[in-house]
Protein backbone atom coordinates (compact mmCIF):
# COMPACT_ATOMS: atom_id res chain seq x y z
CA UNK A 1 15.09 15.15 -9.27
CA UNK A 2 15.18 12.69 -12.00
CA UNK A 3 11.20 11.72 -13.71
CA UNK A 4 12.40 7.86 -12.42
CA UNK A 5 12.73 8.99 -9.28
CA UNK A 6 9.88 10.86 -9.49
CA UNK A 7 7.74 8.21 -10.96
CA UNK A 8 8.83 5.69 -7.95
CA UNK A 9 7.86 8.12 -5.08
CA UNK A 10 4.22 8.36 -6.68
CA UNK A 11 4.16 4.44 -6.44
CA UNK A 12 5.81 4.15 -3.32
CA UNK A 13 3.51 7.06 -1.90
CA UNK A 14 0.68 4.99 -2.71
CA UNK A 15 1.84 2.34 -1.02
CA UNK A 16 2.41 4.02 2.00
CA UNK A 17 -1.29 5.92 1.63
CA UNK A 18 -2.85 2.07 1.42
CA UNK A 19 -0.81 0.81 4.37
CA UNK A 20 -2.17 3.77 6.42
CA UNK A 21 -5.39 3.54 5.41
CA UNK A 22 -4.93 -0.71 6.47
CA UNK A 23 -3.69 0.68 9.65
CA UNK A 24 -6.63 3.35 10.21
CA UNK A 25 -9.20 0.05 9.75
CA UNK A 26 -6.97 -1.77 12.26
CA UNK A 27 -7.55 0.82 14.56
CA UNK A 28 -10.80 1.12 14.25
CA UNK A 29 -11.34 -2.62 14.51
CA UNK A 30 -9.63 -2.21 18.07
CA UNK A 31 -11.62 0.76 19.20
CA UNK A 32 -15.36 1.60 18.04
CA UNK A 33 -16.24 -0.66 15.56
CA UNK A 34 -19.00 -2.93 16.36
CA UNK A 35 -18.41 -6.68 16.45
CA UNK A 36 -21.19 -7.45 14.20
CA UNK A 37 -18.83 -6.01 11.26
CA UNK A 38 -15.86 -8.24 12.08
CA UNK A 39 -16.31 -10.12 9.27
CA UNK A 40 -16.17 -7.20 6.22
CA UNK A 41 -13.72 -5.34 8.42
CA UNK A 42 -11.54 -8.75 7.49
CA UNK A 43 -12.43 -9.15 4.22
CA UNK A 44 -11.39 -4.90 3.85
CA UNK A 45 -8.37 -5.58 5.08
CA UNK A 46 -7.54 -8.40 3.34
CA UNK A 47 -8.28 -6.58 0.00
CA UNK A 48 -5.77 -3.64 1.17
CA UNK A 49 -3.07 -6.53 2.26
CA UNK A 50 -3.26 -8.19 -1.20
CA UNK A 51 -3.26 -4.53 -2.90
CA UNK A 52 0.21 -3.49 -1.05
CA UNK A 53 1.88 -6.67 -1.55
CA UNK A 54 0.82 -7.00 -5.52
CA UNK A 55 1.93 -3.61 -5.80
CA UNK A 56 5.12 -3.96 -4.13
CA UNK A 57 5.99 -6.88 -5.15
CA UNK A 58 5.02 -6.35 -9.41
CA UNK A 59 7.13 -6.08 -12.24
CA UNK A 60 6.05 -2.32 -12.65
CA UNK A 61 8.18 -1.46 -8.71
CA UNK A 62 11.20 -3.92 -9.94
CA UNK A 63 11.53 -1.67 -13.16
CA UNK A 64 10.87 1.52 -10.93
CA UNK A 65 13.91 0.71 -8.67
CA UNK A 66 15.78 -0.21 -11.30
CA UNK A 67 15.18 2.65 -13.54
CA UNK A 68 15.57 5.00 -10.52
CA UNK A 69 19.00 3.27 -9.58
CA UNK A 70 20.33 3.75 -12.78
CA UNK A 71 19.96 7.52 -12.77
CA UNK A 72 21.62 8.27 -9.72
């Protein structure tokens, strides 16, 4: 496996490790957490929301693809 290939996975697996922490804090939000901490559990997830989508969406994961689409 090429390194730009290799290089993408690591971003895209952190990514993926941010949306399913986002979706672990969604869970919990439906099932035991207490309503008093509505308010940071929003402002947690909000954080996590604007992480994935500057990191998918940044320069760095445009030159990743493109980089990884050129070597195969």
């Amino acid at each position: 496996m090429s390194d730009a290939i290799k290089k993408f996975q690591a971003h895209a697996g952190r990514i993926i490790r941010l949306n399913e922490a986002a979706g672990l804090l969604g869970w919990d939000q439906q099932t035991f957490m207490p309503p008093a901490a509505a308010e940071s559990r929003a402002e947690q997830l909000a954080t996590l929301s604007e992480l994935i989508h500057e990191m998918s969406t940044s320069k760095e994961m445009g030159d990743l693809i493109a980089s990884a689409e050129a070597e195969t």
